[in-house]
Every structure is written in C-alpha cells, then in structure tokens.
C-alpha atoms as a PDB file:
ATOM      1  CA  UNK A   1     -19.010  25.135 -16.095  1.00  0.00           C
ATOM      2  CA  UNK A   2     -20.676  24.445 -19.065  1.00  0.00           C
ATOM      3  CA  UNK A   3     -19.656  20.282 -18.838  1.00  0.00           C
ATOM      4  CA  UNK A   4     -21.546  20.341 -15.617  1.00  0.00           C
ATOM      5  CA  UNK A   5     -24.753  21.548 -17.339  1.00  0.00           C
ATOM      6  CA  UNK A   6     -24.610  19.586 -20.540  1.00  0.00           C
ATOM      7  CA  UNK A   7     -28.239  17.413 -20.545  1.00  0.00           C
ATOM      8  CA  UNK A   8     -30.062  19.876 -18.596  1.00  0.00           C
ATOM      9  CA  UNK A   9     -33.107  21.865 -19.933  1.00  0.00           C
ATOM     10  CA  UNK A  10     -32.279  25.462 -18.965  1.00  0.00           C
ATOM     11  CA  UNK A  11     -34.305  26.989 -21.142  1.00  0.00           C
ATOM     12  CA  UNK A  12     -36.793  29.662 -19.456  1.00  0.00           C
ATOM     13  CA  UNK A  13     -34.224  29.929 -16.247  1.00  0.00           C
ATOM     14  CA  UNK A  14     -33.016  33.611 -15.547  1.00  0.00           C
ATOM     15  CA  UNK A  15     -29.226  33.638 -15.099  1.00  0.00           C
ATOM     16  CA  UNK A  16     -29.367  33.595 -11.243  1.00  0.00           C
ATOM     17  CA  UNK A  17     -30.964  30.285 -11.718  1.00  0.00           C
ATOM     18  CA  UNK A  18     -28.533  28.914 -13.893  1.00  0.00           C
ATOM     19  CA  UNK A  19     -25.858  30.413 -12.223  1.00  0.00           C
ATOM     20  CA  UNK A  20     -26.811  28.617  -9.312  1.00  0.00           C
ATOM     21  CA  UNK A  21     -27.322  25.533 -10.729  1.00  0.00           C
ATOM     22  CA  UNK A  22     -24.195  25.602 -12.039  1.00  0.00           C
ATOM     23  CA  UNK A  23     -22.605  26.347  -8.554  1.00  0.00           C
ATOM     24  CA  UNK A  24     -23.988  23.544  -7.037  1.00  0.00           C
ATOM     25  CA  UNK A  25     -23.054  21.031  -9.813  1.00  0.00           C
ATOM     26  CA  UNK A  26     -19.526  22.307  -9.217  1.00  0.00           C
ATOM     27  CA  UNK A  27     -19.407  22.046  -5.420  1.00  0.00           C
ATOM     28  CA  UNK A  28     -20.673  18.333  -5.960  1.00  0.00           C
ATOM     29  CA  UNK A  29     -17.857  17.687  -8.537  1.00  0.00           C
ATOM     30  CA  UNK A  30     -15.375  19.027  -6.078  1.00  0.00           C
ATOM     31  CA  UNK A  31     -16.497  17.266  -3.287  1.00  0.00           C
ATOM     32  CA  UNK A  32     -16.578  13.973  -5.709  1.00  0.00           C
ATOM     33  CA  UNK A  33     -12.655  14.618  -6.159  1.00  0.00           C
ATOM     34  CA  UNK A  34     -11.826  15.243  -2.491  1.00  0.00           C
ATOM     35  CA  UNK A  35     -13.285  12.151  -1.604  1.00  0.00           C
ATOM     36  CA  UNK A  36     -11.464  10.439  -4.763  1.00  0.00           C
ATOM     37  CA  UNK A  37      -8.313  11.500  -3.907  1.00  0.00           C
ATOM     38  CA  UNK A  38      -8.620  11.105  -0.054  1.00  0.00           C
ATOM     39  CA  UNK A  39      -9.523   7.663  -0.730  1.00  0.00           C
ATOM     40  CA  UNK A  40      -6.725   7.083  -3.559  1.00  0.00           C
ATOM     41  CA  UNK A  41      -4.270   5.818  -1.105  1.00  0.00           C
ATOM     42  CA  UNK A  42      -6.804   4.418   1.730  1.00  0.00           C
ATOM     43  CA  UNK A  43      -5.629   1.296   3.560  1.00  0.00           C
ATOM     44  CA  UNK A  44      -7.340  -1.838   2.234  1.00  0.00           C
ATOM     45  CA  UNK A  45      -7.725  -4.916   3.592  1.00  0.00           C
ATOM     46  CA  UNK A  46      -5.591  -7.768   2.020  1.00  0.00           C
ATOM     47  CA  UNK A  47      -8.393 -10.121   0.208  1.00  0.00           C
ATOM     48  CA  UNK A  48      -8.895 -13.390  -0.402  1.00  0.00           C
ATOM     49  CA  UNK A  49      -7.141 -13.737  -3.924  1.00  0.00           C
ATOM     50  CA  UNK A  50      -3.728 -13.176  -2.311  1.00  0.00           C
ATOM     51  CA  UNK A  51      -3.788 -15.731   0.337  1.00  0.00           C
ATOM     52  CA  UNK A  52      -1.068 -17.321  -1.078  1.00  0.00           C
ATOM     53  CA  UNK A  53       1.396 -14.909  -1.930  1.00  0.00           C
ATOM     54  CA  UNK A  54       4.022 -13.562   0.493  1.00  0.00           C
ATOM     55  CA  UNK A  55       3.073 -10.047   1.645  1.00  0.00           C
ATOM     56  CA  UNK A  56       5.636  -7.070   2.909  1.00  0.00           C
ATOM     57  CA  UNK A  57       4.134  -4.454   5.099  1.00  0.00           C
ATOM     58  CA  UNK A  58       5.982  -1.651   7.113  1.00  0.00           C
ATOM     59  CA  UNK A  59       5.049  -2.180  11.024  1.00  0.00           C
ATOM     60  CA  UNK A  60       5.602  -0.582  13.803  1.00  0.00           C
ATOM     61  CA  UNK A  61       6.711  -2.897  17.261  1.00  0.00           C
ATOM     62  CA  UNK A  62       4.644  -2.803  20.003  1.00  0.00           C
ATOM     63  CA  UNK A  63       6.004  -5.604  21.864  1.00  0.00           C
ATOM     64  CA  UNK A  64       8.838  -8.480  21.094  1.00  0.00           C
ATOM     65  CA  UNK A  65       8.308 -11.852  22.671  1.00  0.00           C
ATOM     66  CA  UNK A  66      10.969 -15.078  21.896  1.00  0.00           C
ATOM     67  CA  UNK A  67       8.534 -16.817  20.111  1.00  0.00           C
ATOM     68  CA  UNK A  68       6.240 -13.886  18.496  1.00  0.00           C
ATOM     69  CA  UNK A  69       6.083 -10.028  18.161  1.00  0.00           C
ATOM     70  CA  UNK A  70       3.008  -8.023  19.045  1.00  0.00           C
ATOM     71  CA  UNK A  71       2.808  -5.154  15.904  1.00  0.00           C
ATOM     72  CA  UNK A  72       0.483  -2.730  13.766  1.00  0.00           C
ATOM     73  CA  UNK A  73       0.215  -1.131  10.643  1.00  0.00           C
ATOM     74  CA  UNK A  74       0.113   2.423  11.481  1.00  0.00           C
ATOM     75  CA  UNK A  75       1.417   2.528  15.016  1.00  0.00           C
ATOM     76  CA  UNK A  76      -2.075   2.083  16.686  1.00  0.00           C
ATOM     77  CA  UNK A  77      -2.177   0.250  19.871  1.00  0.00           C
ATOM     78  CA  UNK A  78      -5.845  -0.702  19.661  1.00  0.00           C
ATOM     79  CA  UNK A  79      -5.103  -2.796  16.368  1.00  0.00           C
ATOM     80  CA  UNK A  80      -2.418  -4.327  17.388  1.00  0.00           C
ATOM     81  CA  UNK A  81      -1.913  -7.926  16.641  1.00  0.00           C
ATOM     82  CA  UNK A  82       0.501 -10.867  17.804  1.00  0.00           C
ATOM     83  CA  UNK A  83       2.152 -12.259  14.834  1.00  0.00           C
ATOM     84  CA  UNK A  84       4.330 -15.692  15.109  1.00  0.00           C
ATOM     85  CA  UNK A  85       8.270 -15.275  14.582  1.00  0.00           C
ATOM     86  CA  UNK A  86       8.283 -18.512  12.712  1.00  0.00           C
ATOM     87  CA  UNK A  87       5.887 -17.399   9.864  1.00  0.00           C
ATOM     88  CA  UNK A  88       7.217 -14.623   9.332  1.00  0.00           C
ATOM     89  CA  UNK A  89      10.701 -12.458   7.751  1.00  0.00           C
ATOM     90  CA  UNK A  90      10.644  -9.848  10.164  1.00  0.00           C
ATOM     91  CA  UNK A  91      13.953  -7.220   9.188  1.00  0.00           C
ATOM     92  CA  UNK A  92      13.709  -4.589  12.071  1.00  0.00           C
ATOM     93  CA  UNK A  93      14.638  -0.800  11.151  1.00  0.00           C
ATOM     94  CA  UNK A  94      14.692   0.817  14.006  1.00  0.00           C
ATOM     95  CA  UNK A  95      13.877  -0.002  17.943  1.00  0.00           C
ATOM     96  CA  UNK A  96       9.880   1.016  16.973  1.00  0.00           C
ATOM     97  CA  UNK A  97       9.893   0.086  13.218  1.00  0.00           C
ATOM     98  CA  UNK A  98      10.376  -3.323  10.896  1.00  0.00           C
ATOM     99  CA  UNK A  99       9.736  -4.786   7.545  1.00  0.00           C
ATOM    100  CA  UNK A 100       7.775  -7.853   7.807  1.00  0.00           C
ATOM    101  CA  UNK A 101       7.269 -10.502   5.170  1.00  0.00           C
ATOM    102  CA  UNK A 102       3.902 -12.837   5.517  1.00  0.00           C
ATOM    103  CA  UNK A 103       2.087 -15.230   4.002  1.00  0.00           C
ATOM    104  CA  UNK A 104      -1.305 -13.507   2.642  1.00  0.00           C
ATOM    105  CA  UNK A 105      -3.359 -15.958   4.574  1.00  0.00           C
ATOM    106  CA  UNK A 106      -1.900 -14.556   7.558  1.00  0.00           C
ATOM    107  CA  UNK A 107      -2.595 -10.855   6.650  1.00  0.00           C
ATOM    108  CA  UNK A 108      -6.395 -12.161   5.826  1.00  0.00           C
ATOM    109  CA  UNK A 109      -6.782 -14.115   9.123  1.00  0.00           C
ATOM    110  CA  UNK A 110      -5.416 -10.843  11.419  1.00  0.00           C
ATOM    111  CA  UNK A 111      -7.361  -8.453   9.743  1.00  0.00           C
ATOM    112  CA  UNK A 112      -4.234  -6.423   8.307  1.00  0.00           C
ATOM    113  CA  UNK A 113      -5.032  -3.647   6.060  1.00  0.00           C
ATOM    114  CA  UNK A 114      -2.282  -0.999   4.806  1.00  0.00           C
ATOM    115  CA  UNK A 115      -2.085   1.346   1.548  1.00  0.00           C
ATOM    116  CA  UNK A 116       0.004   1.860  -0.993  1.00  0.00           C
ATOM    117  CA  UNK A 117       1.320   4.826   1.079  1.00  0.00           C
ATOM    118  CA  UNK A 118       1.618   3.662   4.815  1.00  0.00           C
ATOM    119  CA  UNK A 119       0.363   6.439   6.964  1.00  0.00           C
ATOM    120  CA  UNK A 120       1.419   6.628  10.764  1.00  0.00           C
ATOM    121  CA  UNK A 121      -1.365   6.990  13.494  1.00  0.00           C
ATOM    122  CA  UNK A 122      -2.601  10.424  14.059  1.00  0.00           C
ATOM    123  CA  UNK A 123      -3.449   9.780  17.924  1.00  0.00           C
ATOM    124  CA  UNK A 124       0.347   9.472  19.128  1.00  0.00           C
ATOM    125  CA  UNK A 125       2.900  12.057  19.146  1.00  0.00           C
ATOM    126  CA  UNK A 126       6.029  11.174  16.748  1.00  0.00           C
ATOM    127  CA  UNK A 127       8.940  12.343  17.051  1.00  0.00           C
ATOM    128  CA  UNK A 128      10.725  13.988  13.910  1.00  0.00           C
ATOM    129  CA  UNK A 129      13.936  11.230  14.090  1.00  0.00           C
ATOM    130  CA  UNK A 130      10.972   8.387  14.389  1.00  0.00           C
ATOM    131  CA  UNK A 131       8.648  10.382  11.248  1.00  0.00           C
ATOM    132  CA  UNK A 132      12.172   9.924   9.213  1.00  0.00           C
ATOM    133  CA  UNK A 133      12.839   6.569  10.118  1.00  0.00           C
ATOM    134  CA  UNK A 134       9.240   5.732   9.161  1.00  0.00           C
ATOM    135  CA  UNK A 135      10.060   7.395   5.598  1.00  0.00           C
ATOM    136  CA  UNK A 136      12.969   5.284   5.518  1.00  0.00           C
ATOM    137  CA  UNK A 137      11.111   2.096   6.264  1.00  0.00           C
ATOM    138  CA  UNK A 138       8.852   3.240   3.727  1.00  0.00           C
ATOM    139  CA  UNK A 139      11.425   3.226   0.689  1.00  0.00           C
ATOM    140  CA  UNK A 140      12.540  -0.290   1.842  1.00  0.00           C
ATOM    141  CA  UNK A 141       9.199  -1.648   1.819  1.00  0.00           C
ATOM    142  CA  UNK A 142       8.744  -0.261  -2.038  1.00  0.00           C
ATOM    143  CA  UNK A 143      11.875  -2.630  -2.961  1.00  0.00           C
ATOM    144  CA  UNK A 144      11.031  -5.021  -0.663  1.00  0.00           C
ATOM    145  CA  UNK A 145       7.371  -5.273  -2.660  1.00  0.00           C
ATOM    146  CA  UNK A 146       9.367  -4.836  -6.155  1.00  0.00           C
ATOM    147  CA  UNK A 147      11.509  -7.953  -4.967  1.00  0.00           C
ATOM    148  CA  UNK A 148       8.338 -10.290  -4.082  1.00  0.00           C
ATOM    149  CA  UNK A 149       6.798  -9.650  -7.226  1.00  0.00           C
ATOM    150  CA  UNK A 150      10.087 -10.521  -9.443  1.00  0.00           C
ATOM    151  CA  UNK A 151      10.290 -13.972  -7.098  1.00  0.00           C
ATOM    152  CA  UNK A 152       6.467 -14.583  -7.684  1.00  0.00           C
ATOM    153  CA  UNK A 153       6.807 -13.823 -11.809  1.00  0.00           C
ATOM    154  CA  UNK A 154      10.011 -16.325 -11.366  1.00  0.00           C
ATOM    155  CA  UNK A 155       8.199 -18.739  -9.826  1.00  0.00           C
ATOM    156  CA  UNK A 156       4.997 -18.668 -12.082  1.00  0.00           C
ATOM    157  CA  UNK A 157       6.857 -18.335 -15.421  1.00  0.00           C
ATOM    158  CA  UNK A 158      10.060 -21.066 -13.925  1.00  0.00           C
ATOM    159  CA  UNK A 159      13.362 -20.763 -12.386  1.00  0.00           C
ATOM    160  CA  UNK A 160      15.152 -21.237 -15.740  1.00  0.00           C
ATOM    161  CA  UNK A 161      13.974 -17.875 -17.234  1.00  0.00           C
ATOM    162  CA  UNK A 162      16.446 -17.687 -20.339  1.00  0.00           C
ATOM    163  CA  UNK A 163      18.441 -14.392 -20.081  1.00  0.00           C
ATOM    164  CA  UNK A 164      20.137 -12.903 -23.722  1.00  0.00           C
ATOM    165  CA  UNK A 165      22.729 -10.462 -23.361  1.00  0.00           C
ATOM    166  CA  UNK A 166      23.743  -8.863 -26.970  1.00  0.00           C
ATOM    167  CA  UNK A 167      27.533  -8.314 -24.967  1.00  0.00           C
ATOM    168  CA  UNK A 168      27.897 -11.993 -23.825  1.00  0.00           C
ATOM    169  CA  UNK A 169      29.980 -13.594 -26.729  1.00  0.00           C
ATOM    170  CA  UNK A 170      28.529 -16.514 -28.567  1.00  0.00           C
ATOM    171  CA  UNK A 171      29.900 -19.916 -28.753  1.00  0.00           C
ATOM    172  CA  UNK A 172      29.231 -23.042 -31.134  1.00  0.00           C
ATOM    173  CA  UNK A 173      29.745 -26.449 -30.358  1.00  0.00           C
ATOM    174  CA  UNK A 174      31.985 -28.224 -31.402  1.00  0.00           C
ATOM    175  CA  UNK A 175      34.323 -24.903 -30.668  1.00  0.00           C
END
C-alpha cells in the first residue's frame, strides 16, 4: 500500500481519505495486471518483418478441397480462410485438426493471427476427445516452431555448422 502512495502529498488528509486513496490506487493496479496478463498470451497478427520466414500454426479444418483447404486459427467459421495445398506443409492430426507450415507472407496476406498459446473458439461446443486432440496438436506445434527456428539459425549462420564432440576420437593426418 504504501508503493502506491509514494509521490503523493498526504499531508492534512484524515485516514479515511488516505485510506481511500489508497484503495483506489490498488484497484487500478489490479485492474492494470488483469489486463496484463489477459493480454500476455493474446493472438497477434503475424507482421511484416517475418514475411519471409516459414510459419507453423495449429488449425482447425473447415473444409478440404484437391487443390486447397479452407481453415482457421481457433476453430471460427467466420475467419475462415482458403489456403493453397501447394504453399503449404499441411500434417493433419485429427479429422478437425492439422499443423500447417507457411510462408510468413502468406500468414500477412490472410490476415492470420494466433498466440503463443492457441486458444479454441468459445462460440462452438467441443467435445472433450476434440479439447485433447487440440492439446495434442498444441505440443506438436511447440516442436514444430523449435524445429523452424534451428533450420532458420542453420540457414543464416550456413549448412556446414562445425560440430565438436569431446567423445569423437581425434585423428592426424598422415595417420
């Protein structure tokens, strides 16, 4: 209590006043953390910077054509986009669930936003079997993301990234 009233001139306030003062600098520092950490894991929209990088993202199927596959980041019809087969990796999980891989540009272009922690849409009824296999899908995605970024350090840094092993025996030439 006394951090929230650091800088303020209370002298000649009763302790009601103070007391409420205090009160309300509390309930504004609570409701600053609520929003914090309601926001902490928000879905963001992929940005310009990463247009070039390959992107996974846990989706769930809407619709499956031949030559492209109708899907949405949290299960919500309304946002619902038509992505192309041939751009894409898509791994499916389960009948309603997949793993797709994309380049960023394509994420930018269809307006594809998802968080660090994928959250299914609140307006359809789940089944438990389907809220597990979407927890599933999650865990794939984190080593499907871990993966990306190990290819994209290989590729910025080279493919011949020297490896030393302290067991590997050495050799000299001549040997």
């Amino acid at each position: 209590m006394a951090s929230h009233l650091a800088g303020l001139d209370l002298r000649g306030k009763s302790r009601d006043e103070i007391k409420a003062i205090a009160d309300a600098k509390t309930a504004a520092v609570q409701d600053w953390t609520a929003s914090y950490i309601t926001n902490l894991h928000k879905p963001s929209p992929v940005t310009s910077n990463r247009r070039f990088e390959r992107i996974a993202m846990a989706m769930v199927i809407h619709e499956e054509r031949p030559l492209a596959v109708r899907v949405s980041t949290d299960g919500d019809i309304a946002k619902a986009q038509w992505l192309p087969r041939k751009l894409i990796t898509f791994s499916k999980e389960t009948d309603e669930f997949a793993l797709v891989v994309m380049p960023g540009g394509i994420a930018i272009d269809r307006k594809f936003a998802q968080g660090t922690i994928p959250v299914l849409f609140s307006g359809r009824d789940w089944t438990p079997e389907q809220v597990e296999a979407w927890k599933a899908l999650k865990k794939s995605l984190v080593r499907s993301r871990e993966s990306l970024k190990r290819d994209a350090t290989r590729r910025k840094f080279g493919r011949r990234m020297k490896v030393y092993d302290s067991k590997l025996p050495s050799y000299r030439v001549g040997e």
